[in-house]
Protein backbone atom coordinates (compact mmCIF):
# COMPACT_ATOMS: atom_id res chain seq x y z
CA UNK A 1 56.92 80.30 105.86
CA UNK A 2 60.11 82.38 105.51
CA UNK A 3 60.83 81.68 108.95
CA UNK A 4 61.03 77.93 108.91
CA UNK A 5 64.35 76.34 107.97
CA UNK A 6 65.06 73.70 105.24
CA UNK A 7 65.41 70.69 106.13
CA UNK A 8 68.80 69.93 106.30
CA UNK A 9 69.71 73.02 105.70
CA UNK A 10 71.52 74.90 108.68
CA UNK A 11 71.63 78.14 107.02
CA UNK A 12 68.76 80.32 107.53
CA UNK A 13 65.97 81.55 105.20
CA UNK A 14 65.63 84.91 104.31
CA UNK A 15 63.34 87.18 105.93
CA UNK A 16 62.63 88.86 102.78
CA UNK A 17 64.59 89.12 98.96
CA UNK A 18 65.94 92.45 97.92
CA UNK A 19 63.93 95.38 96.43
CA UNK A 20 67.25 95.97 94.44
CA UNK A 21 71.06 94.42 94.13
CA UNK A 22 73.72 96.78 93.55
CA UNK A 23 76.80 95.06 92.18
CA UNK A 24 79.99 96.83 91.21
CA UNK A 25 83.14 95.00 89.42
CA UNK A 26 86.43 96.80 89.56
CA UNK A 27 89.64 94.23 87.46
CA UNK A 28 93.24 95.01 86.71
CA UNK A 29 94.04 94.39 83.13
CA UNK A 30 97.55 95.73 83.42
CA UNK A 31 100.35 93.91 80.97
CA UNK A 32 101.23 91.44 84.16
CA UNK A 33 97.13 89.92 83.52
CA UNK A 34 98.53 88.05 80.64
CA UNK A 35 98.65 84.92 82.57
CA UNK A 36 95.54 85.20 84.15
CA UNK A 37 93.40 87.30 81.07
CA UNK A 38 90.98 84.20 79.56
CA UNK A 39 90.13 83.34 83.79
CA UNK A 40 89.56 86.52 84.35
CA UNK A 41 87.64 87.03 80.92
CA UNK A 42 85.17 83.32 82.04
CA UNK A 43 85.68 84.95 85.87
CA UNK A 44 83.70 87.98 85.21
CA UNK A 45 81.34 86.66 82.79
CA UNK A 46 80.04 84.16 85.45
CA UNK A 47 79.58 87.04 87.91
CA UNK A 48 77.00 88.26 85.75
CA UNK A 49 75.38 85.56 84.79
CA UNK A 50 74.92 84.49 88.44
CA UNK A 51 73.75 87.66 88.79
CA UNK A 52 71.00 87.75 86.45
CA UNK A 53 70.20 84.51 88.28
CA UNK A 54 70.18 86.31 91.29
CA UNK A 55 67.67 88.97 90.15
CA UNK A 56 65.37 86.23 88.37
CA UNK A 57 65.40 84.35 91.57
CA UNK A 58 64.48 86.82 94.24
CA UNK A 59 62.55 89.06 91.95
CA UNK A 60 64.88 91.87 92.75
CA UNK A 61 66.11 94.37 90.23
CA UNK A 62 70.05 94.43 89.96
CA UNK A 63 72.05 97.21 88.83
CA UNK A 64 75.69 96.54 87.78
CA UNK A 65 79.03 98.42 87.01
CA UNK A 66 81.56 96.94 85.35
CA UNK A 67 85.00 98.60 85.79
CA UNK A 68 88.80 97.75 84.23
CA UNK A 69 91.75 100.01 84.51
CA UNK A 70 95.34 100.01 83.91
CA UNK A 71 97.55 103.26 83.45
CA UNK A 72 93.56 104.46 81.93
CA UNK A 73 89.89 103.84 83.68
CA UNK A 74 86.78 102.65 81.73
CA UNK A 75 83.51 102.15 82.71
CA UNK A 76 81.48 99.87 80.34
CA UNK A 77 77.99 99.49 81.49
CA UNK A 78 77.23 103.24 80.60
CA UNK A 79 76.69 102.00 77.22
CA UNK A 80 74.08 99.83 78.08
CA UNK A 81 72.63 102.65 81.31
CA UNK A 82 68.88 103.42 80.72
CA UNK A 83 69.77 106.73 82.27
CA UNK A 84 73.35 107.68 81.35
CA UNK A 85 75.10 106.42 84.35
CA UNK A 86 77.52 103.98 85.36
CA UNK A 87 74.97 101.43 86.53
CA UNK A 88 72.87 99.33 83.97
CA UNK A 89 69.97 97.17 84.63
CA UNK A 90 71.22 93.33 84.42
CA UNK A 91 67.97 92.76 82.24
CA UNK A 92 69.88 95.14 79.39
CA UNK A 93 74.10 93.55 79.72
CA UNK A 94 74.67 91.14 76.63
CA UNK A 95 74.47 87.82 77.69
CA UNK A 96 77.29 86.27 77.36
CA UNK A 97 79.13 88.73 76.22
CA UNK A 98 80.99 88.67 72.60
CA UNK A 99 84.75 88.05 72.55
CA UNK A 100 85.23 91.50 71.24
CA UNK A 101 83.51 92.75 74.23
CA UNK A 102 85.44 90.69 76.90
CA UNK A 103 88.71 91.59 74.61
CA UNK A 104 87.85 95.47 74.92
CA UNK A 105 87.04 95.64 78.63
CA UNK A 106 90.21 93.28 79.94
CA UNK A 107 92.93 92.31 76.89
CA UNK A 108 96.30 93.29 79.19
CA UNK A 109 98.25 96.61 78.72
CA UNK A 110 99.67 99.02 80.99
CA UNK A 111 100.59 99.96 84.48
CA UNK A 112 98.63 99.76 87.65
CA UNK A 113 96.71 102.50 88.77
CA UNK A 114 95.32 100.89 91.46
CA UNK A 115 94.68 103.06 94.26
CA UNK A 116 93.24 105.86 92.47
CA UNK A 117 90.77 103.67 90.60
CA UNK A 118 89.39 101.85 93.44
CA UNK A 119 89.22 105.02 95.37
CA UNK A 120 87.15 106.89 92.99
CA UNK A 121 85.07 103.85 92.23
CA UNK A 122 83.59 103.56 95.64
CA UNK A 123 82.83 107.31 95.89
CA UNK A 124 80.83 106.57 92.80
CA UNK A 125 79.20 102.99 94.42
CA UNK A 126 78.52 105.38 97.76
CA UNK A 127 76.73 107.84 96.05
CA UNK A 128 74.86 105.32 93.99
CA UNK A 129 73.97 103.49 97.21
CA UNK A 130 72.39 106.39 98.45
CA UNK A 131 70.37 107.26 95.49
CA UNK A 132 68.95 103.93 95.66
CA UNK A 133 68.64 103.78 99.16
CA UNK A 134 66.66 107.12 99.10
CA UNK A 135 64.41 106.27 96.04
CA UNK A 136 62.86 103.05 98.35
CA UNK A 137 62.19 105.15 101.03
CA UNK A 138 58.42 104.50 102.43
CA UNK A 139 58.38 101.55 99.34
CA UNK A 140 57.22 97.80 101.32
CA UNK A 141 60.50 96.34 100.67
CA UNK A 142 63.56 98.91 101.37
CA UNK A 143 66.18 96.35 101.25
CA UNK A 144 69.92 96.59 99.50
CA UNK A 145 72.11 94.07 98.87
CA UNK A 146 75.47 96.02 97.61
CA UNK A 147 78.54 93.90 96.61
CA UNK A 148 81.81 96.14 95.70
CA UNK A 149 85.06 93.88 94.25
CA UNK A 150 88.23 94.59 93.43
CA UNK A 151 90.38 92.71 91.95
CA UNK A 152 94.25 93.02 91.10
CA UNK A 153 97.60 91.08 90.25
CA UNK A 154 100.20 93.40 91.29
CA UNK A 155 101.12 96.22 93.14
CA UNK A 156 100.13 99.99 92.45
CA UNK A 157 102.72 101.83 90.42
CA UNK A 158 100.82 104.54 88.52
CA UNK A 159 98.35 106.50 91.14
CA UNK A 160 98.53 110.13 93.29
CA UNK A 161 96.39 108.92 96.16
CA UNK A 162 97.26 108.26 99.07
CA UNK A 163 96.26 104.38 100.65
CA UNK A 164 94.81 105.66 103.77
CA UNK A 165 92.33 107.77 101.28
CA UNK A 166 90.91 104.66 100.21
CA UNK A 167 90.96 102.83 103.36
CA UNK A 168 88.51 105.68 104.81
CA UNK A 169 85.77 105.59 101.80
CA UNK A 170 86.36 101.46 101.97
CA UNK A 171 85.58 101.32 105.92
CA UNK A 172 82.37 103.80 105.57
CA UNK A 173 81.32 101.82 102.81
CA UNK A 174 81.57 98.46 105.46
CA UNK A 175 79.77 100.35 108.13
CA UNK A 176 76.98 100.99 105.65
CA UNK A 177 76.44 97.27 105.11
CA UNK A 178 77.87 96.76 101.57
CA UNK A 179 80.09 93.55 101.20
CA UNK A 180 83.16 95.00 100.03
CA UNK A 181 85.53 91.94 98.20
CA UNK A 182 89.22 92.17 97.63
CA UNK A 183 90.81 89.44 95.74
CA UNK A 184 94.41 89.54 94.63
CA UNK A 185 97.59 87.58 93.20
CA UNK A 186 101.29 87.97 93.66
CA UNK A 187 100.69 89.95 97.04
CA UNK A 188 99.53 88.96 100.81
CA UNK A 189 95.69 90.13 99.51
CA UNK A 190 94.93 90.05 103.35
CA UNK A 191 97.44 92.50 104.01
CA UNK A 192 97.32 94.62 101.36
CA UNK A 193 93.33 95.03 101.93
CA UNK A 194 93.42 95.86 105.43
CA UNK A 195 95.52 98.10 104.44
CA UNK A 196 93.21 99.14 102.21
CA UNK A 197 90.15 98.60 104.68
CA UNK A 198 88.63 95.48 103.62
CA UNK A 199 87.92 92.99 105.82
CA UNK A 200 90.52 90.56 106.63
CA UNK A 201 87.70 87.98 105.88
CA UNK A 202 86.89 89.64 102.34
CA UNK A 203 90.05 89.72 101.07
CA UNK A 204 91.46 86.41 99.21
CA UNK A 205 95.03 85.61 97.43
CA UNK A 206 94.91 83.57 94.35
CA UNK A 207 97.60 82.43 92.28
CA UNK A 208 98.49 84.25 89.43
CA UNK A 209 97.25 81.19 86.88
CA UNK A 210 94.33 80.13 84.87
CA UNK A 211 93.03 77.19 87.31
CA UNK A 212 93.12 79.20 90.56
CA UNK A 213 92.37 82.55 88.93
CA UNK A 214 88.80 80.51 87.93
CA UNK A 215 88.50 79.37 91.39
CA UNK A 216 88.82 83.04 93.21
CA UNK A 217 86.63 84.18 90.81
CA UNK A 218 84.05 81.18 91.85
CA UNK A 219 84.12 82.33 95.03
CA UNK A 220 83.77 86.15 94.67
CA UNK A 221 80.40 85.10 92.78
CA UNK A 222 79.54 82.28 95.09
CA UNK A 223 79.50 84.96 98.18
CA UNK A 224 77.95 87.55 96.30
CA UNK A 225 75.25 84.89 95.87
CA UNK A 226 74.70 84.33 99.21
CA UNK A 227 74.14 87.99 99.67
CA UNK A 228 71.77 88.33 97.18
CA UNK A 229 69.78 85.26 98.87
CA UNK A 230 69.74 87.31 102.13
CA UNK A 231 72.14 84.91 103.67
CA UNK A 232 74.98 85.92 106.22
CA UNK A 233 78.07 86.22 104.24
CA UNK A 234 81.43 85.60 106.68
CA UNK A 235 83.42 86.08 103.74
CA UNK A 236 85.74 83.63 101.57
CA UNK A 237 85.42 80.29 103.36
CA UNK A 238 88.43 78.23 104.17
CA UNK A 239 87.59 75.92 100.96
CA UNK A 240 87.62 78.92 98.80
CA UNK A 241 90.89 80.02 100.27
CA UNK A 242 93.02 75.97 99.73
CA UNK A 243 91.65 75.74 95.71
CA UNK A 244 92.68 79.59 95.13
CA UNK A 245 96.21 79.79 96.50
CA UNK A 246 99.31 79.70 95.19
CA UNK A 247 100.85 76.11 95.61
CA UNK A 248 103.36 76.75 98.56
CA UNK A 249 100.43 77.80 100.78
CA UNK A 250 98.52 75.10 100.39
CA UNK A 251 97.75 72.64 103.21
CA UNK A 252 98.41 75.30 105.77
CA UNK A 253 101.56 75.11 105.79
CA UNK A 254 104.49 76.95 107.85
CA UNK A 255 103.78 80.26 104.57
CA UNK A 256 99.72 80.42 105.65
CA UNK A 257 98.20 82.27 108.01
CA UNK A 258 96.27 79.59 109.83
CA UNK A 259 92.65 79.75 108.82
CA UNK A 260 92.94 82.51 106.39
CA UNK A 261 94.94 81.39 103.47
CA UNK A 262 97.19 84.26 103.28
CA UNK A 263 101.08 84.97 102.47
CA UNK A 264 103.28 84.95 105.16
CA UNK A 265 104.75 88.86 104.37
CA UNK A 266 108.44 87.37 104.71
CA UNK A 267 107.12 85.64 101.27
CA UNK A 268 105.70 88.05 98.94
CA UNK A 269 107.40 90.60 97.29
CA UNK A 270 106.96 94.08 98.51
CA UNK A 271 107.98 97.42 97.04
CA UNK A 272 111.29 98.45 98.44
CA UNK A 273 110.62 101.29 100.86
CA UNK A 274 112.58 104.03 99.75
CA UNK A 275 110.99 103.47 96.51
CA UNK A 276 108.56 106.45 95.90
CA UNK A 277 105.85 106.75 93.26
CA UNK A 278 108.05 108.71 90.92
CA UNK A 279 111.10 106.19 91.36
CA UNK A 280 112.34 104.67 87.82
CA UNK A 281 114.24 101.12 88.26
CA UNK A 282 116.84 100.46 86.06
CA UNK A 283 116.08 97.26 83.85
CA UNK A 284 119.22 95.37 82.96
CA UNK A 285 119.18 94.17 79.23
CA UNK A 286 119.21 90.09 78.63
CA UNK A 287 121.53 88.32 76.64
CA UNK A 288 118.94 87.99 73.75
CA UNK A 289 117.53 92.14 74.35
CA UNK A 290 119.49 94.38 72.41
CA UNK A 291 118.86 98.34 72.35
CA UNK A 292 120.36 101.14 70.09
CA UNK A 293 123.05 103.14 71.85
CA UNK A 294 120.46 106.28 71.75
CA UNK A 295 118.10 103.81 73.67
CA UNK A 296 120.27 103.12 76.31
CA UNK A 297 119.25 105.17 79.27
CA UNK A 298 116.19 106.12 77.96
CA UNK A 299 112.32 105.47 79.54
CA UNK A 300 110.04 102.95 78.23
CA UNK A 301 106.49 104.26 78.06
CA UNK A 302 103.79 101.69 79.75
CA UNK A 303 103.03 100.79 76.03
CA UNK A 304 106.45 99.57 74.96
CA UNK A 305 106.96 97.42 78.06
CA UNK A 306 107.97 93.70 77.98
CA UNK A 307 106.27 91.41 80.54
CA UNK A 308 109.17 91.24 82.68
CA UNK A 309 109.90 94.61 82.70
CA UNK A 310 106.35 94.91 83.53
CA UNK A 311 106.47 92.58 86.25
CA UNK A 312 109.44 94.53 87.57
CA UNK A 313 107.99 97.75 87.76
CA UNK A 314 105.03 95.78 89.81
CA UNK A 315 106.84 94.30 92.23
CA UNK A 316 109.23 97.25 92.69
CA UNK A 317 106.64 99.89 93.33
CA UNK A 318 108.55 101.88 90.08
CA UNK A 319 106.48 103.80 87.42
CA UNK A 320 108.96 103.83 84.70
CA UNK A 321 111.74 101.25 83.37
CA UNK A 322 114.99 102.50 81.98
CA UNK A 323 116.93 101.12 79.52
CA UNK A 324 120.60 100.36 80.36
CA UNK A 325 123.50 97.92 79.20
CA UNK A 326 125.05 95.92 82.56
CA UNK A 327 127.86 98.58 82.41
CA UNK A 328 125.93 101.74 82.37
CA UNK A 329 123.86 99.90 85.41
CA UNK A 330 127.15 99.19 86.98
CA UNK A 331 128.18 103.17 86.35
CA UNK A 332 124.80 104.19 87.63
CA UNK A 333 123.19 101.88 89.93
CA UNK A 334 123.93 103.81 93.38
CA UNK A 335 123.63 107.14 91.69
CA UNK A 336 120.02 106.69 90.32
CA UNK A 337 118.34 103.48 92.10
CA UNK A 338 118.23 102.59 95.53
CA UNK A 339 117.50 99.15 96.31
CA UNK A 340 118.27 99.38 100.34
């Protein structure tokens, strides 16, 4: 029976469910989420519930990890682990979870350390892979359906890694059959993830707002679904791409990469290039921002930061925002920030 198709149905059956699913959930909740913080909040909590679906469905157990970072990295599901780790049974997550919960693991603050995060994440998903992979050995059903996501708004501005670090564990983990997912906003997310190592046809921009925030985050669960089923999974499909992207991209037009719903680069903001990791970008003061004379050159800490000078730091590749009047900047500007 598992051989014969639906009718009407051109995708094929399974040969057989999982043994186990191992899902893994990595989210930016650095001070730029603000616009994007109650989608993300319903985003994630739909991932799990489809995912004790999943498990309920096919009989399989699933294992989850639920990640968020910003300048900091926690793990959550440890608190619910049967043994300790990061990885907790789906059958023990609250479901749904309380708004204290969803408040502790993604309410924005912060920088971006996104690199180093998603880095050490996935040596942490590998070597969880394998454990699982090893304790089925010889067991009738050996099968593993591993889904890894990331998910960010902005650029990286606050890790030591280097990208090509991650793009090496990222590309193993492909080889080894997991479905890695990379879904981003304010960036080319294609781009960016090969650069990473994901799949050009994992990797998905959304806009940075609540209605296409909800939609990406649709379609990271809807895929993950059809790997749980068994199904082949060719990625974000061209309908997920048109009801996630920002508005200018939409309908293919002259911004899109045709057929993949990405930025054209000569869009998207980029760090500047002679920008390094320990570069601070002077933040000119509004007409309503007013700082104390022994303020003025002096560096916010991530916690003091106002969303645009949050923004600024993201889009400028900076890791630190200092304070000066417009004629201090105009004293300053080509001694201490290079914008070439």
């Amino acid at each position: 029976m598992n051989s014969v198709k639906r009718s009407g149905d051109k995708r094929p059956t399974p040969v057989r469910p999982p043994a186990v699913i191992l899902f893994e959930y990595i989210g930016d909740r650095s001070g730029s989420t603000t616009t994007i913080y109650s989608a993300q909040m319903a985003g994630l909590q739909k991932c799990i519930s489809d995912r004790r679906e999943d498990a309920q469905n096919t009989g399989a157990r699933c294992l989850v990890s639920i990640t968020t970072f910003d300048d900091d990295v926690e793990t959550f599901t440890n608190e619910w682990s049967e043994d300790g780790s990061d990885y907790a049974d789906i059958k023990n997550i609250p479901e749904p979870f309380s708004s204290d919960q969803m408040k502790r693991m993604l309410k924005p603050r912060g920088c971006t350390r996104l690199i180093d995060t998603a880095y050490e994440r996935a040596i942490s998903f590998e070597k969880k892979l394998k454990r699982v992979q090893s304790n089925l050995k010889g067991a009738d059903n050996e099968k593993v359906v591993a889904v890894f996501a990331l998910s960010t708004d902005g650029d990286d501005n606050a890790s030591r890694r280097a990208v090509w670090e991650l793009n090496e564990v990222v590309r193993r983990l492909r080889k080894s059959g997991v479905e890695m997912m990379f879904l981003a906003a304010n960036q080319d997310a294609i781009a960016t993830g090969k650069s990473f190592g994901f799949a050009a046809s994992h990797a998905m921009t959304f806009d940075a707002n609540p209605a296409t925030a909800t939609a990406a985050f649709n379609g990271l669960s809807q895929v993950t679904r059809d790997a749980s089923d068994g199904l082949p999974t060719p990625g974000f499909s061209q309908a997920m791409r048109q009801s996630s992207a920002p508005h200018f991209q939409r309908g293919g037009g002259p911004t899109a990469h045709p057929g993949r719903g990405g930025m054209n680069p000569r869009h998207v903001a980029r760090p500047r290039r002679n920008l390094k990791m320990s570069t601070c970008v002077a933040y000119e003061l509004s007409s309503d921002e007013e700082v104390d004379d022994d303020m003025n050159g002096a560096t916010c800490s991530p916690t003091t930061l106002t969303p645009s000078q949050q923004h600024l730091m993201n889009i400028s590749g900076a890791t630190s925002v200092v304070h000066v009047t417009p004629l201090t900047l105009a004293r300053q500007t080509n001694r201490r920030v290079h914008f070439n």
